[in-house]
N, C-alpha and C. Protein backbone atom coordinates (compact mmCIF):
# COMPACT_ATOMS: atom_id res chain seq x y z
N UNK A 1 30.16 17.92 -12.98
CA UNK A 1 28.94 17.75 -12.19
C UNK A 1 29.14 18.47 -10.86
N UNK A 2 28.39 19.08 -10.76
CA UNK A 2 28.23 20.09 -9.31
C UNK A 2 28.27 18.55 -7.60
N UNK A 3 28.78 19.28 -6.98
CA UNK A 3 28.46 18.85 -5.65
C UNK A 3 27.18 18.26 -5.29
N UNK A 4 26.06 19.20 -5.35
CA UNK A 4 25.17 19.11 -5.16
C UNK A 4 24.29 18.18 -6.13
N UNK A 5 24.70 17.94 -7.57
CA UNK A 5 24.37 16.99 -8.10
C UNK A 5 25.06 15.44 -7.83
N UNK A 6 26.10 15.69 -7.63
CA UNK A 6 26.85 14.58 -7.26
C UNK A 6 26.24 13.72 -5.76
N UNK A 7 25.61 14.18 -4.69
CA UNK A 7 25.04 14.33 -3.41
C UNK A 7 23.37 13.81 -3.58
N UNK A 8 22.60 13.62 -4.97
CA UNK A 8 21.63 14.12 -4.99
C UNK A 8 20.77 12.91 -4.27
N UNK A 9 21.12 11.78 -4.20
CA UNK A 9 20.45 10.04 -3.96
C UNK A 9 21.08 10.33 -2.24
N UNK A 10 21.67 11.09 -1.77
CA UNK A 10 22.41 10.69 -0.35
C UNK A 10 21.04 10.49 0.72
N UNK A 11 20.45 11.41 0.33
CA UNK A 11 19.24 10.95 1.56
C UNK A 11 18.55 9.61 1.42
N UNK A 12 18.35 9.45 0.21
CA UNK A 12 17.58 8.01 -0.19
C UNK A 12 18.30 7.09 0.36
N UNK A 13 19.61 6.83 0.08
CA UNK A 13 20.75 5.62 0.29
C UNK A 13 20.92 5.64 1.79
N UNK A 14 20.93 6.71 2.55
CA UNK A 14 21.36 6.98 3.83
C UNK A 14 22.58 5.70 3.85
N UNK A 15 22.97 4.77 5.26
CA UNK A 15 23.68 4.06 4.90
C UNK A 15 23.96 2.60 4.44
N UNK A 16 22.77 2.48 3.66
CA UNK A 16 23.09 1.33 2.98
C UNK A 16 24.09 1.12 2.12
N UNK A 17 24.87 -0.19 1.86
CA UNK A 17 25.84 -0.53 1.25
C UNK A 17 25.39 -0.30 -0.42
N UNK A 18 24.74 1.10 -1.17
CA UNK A 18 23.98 1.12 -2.08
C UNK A 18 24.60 2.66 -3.01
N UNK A 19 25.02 2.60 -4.03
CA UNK A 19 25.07 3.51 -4.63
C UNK A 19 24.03 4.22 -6.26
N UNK A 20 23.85 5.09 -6.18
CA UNK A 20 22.72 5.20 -7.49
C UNK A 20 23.52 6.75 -8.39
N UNK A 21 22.78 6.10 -9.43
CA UNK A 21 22.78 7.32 -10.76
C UNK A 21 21.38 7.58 -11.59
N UNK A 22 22.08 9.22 -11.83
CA UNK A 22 20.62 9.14 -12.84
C UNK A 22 21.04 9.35 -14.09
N UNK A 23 21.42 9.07 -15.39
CA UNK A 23 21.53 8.69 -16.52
C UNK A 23 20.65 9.63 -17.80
N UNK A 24 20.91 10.14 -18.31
CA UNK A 24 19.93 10.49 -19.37
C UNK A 24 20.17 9.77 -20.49
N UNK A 25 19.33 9.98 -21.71
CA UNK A 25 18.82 8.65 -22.83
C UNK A 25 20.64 8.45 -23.30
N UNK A 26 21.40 9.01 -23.41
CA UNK A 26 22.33 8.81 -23.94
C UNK A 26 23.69 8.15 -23.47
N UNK A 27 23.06 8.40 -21.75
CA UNK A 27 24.01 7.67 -20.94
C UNK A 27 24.62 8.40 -20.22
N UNK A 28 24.53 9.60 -20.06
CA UNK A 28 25.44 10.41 -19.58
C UNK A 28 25.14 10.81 -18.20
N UNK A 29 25.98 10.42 -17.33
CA UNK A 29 25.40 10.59 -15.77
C UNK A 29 25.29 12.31 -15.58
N UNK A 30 23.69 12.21 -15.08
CA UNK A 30 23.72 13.73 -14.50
C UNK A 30 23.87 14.26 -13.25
N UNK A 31 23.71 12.72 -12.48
CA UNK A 31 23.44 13.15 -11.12
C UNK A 31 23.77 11.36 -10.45
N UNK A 32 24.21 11.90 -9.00
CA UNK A 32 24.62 10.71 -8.15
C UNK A 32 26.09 10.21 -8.74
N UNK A 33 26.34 8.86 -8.51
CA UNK A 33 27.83 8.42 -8.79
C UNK A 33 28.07 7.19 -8.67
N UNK A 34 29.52 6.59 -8.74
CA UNK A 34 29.27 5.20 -9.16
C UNK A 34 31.36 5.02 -8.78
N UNK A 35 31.15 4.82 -7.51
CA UNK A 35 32.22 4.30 -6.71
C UNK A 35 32.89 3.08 -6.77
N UNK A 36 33.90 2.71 -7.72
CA UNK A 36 34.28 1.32 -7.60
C UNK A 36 34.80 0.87 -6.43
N UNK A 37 35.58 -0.54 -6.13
CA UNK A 37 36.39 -0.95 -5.16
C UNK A 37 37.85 0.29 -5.25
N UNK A 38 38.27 0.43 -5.61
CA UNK A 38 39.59 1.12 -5.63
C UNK A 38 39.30 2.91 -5.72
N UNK A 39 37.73 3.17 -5.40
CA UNK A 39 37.31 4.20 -5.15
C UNK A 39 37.19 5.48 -6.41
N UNK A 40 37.54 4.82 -7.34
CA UNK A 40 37.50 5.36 -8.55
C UNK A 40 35.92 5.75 -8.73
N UNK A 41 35.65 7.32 -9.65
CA UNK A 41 34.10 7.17 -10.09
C UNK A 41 34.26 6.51 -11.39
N UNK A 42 33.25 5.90 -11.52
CA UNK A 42 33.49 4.95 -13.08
C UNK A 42 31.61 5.52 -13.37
N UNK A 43 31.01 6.35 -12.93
CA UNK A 43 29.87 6.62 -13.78
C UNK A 43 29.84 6.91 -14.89
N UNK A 44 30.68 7.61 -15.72
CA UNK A 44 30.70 7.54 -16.84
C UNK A 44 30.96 6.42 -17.65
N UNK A 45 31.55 5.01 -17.24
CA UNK A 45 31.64 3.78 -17.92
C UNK A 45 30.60 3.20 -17.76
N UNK A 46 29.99 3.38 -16.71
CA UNK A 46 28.53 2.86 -16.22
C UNK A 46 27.35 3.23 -17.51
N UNK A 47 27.38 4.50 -17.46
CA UNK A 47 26.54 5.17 -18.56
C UNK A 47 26.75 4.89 -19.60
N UNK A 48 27.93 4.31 -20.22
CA UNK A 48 28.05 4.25 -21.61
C UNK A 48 27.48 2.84 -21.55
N UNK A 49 27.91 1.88 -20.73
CA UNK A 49 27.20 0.61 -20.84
C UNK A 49 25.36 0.28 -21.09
N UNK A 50 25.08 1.57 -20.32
CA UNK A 50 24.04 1.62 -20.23
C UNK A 50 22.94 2.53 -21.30
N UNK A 51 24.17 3.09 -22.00
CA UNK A 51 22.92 4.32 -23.08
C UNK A 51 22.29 3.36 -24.01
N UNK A 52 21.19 4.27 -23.90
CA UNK A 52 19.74 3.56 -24.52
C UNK A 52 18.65 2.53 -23.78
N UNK A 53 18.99 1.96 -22.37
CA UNK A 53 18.56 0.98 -22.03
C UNK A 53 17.44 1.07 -21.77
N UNK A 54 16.78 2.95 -21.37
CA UNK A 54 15.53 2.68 -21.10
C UNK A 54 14.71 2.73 -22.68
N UNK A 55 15.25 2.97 -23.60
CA UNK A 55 14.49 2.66 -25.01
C UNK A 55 14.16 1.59 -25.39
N UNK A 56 15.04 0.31 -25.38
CA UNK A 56 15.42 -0.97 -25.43
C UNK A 56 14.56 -1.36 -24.70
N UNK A 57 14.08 -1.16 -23.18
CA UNK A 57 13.17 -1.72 -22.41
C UNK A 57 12.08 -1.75 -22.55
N UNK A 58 11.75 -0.16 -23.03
CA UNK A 58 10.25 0.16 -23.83
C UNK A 58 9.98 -0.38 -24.85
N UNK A 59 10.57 -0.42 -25.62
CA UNK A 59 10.35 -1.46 -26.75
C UNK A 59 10.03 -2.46 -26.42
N UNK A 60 10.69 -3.67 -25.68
CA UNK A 60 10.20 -4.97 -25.24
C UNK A 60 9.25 -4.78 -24.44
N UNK A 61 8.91 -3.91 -23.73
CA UNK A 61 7.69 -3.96 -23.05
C UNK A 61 6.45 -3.87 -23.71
N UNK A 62 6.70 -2.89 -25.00
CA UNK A 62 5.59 -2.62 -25.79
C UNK A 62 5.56 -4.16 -27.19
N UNK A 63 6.31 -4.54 -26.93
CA UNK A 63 6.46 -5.91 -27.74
C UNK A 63 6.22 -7.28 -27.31
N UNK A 64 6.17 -7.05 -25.85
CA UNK A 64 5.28 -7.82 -25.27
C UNK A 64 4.06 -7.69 -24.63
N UNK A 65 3.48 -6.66 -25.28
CA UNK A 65 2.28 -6.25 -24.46
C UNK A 65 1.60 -6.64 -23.54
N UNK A 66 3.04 -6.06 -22.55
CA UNK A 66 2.59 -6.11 -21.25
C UNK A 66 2.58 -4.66 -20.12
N UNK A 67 2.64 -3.41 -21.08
CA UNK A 67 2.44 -1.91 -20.45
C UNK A 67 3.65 -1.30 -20.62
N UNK A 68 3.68 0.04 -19.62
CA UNK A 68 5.14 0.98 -19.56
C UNK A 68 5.80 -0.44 -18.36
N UNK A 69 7.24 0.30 -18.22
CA UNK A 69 7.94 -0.34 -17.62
C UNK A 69 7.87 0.42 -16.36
N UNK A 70 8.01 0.11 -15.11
CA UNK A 70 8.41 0.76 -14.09
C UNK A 70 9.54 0.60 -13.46
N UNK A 71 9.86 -0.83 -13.44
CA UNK A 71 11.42 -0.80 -13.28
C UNK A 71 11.85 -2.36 -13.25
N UNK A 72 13.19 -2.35 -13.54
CA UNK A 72 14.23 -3.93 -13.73
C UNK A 72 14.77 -3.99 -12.86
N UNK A 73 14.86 -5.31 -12.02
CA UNK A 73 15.50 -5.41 -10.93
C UNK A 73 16.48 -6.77 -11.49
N UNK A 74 17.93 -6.60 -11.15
CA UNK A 74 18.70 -7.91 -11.81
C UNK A 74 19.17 -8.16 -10.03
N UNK A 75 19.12 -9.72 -9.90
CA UNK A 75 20.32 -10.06 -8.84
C UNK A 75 21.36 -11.23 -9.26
N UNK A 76 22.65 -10.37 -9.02
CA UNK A 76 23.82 -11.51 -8.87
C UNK A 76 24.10 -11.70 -7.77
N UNK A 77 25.35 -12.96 -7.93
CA UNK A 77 25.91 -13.28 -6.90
C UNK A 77 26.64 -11.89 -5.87
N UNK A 78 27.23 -10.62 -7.08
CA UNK A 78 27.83 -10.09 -6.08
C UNK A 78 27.38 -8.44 -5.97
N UNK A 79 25.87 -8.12 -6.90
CA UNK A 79 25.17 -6.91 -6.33
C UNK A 79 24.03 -7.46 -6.75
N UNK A 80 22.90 -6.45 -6.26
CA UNK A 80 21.54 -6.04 -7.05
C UNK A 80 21.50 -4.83 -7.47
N UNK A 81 21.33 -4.67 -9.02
CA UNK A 81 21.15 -3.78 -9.82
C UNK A 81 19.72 -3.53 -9.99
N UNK A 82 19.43 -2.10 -10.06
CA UNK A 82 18.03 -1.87 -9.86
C UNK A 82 17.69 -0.48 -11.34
N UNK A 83 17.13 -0.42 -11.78
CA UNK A 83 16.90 0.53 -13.19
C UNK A 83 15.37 0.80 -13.33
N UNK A 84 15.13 2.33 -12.93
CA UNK A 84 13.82 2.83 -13.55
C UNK A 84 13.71 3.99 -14.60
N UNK A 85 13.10 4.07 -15.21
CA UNK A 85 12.31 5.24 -15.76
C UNK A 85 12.35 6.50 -15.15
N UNK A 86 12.91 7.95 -14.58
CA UNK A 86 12.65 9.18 -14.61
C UNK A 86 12.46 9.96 -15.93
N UNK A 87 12.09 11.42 -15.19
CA UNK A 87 11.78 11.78 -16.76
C UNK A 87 12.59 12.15 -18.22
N UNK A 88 12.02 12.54 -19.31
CA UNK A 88 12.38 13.12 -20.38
C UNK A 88 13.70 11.60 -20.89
N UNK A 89 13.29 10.38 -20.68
CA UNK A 89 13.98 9.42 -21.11
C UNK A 89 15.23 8.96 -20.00
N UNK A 90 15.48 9.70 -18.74
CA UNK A 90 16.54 9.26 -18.09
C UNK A 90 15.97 8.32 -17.27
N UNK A 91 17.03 7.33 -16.90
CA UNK A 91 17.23 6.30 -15.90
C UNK A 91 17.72 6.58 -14.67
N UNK A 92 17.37 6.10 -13.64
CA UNK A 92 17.80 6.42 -12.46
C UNK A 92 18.18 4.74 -12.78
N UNK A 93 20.00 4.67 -11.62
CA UNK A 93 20.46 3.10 -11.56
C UNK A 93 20.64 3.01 -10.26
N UNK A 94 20.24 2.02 -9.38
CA UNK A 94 20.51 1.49 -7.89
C UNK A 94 21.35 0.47 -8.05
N UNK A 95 22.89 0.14 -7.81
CA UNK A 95 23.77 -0.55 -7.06
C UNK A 95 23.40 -0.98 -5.72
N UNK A 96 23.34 -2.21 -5.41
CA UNK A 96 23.45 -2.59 -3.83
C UNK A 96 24.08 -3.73 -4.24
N UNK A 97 24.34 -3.68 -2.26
CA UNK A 97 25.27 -5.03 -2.31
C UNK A 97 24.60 -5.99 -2.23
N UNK A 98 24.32 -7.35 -2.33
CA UNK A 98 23.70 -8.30 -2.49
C UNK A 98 23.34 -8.80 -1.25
N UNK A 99 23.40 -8.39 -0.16
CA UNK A 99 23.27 -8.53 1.22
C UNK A 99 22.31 -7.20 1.72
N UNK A 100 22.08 -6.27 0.95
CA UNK A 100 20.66 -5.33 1.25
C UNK A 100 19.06 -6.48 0.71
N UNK A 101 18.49 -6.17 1.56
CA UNK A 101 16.90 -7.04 0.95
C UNK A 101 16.96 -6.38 -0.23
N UNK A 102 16.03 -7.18 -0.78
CA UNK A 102 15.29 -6.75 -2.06
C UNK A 102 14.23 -5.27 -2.13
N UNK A 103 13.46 -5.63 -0.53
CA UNK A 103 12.42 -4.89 -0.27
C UNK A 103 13.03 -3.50 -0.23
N UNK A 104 14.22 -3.12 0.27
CA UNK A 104 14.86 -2.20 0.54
C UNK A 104 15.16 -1.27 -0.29
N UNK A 105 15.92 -2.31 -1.64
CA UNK A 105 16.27 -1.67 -2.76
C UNK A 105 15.21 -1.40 -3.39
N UNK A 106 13.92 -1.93 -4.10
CA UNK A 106 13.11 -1.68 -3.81
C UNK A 106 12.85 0.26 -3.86
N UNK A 107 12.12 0.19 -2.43
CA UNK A 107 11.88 1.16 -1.73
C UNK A 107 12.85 2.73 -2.16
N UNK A 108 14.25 2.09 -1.77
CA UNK A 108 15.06 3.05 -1.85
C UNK A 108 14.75 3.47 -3.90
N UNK A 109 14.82 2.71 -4.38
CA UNK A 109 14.64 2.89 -5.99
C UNK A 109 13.73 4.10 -6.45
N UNK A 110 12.48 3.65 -5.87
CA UNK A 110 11.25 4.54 -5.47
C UNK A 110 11.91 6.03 -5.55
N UNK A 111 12.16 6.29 -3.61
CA UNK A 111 12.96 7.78 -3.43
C UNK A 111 13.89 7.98 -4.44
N UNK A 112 14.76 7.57 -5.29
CA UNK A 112 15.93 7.80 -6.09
C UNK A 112 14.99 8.56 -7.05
N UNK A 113 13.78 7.96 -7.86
CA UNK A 113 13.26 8.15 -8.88
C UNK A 113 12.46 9.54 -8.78
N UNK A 114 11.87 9.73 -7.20
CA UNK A 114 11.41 10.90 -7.08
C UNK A 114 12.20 12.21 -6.76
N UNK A 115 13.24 11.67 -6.06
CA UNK A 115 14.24 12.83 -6.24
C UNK A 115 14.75 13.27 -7.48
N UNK A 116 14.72 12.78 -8.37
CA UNK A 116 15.80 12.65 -9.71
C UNK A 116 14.70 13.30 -10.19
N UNK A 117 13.29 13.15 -10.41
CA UNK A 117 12.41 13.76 -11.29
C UNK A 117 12.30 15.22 -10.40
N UNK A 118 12.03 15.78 -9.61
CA UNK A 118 12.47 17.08 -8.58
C UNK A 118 13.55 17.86 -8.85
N UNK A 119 14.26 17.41 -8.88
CA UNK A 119 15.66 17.72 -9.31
C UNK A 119 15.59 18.14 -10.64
N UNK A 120 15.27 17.07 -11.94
CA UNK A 120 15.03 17.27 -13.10
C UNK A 120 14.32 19.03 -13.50
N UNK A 121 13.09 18.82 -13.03
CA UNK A 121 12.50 20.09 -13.09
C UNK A 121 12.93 21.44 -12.98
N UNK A 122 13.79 21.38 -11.70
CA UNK A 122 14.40 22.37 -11.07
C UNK A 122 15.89 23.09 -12.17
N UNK A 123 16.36 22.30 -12.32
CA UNK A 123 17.78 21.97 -13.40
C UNK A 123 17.83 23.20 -14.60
């Protein structure tokens, strides 16, 4: 992954305690990153956990007819995980720490999703 893909969420996140990825259907991070405690990138374990999820979502959404999905927001005790829809089947994922608002992540989710689809195009 290029620099510049790796960089691509930095303006969105500025410095919140928040890291993001963008994922395509299979899981495979294309862009942004995924920093553990011991500073390791683990996006690629991230992605595998995660391939297919935005299919899986569509489905239940369309099985509960209740529309497209725009996005899942999970909170634990020790992040908020945030997951939308960009294009051609990829996911953009927001990490925060559980001490960012909601509203924030949120927001920031938003910019992630529009950068990632910009980006997409360009690619």
């Amino acid at each position: 992954m290029s620099e510049a893909a790796r960089m691509l969420f930095a303006t969105a996140i500025g410095d919140a305690e928040q890291t993001a990825l963008l994922l395509d259907a299979s899981g495979t991070p294309l862009a942004g990153s995924y920093i553990d405690q011991r500073g390791r990138d683990i996006s690629g374990e991230i992605g595998s956990a995660l391939s297919g999820v935005s299919t899986e979502v569509s489905r239940s959404m369309r099985l509960l007819s209740i529309g497209g999905w725009t996005a899942v927001v999970v909170e634990t005790d020790a992040a908020t995980i945030a997951l939308a829809p960009a294009a051609e089947d990829a996911v953009v994922l927001l990490a925060s720490s559980h001490s960012v608002p909601l509203g924030l992540v949120r927001r920031v989710l938003s910019r992630s999703v529009a950068l990632a689809i910009t980006w997409m195009r360009h690619v």
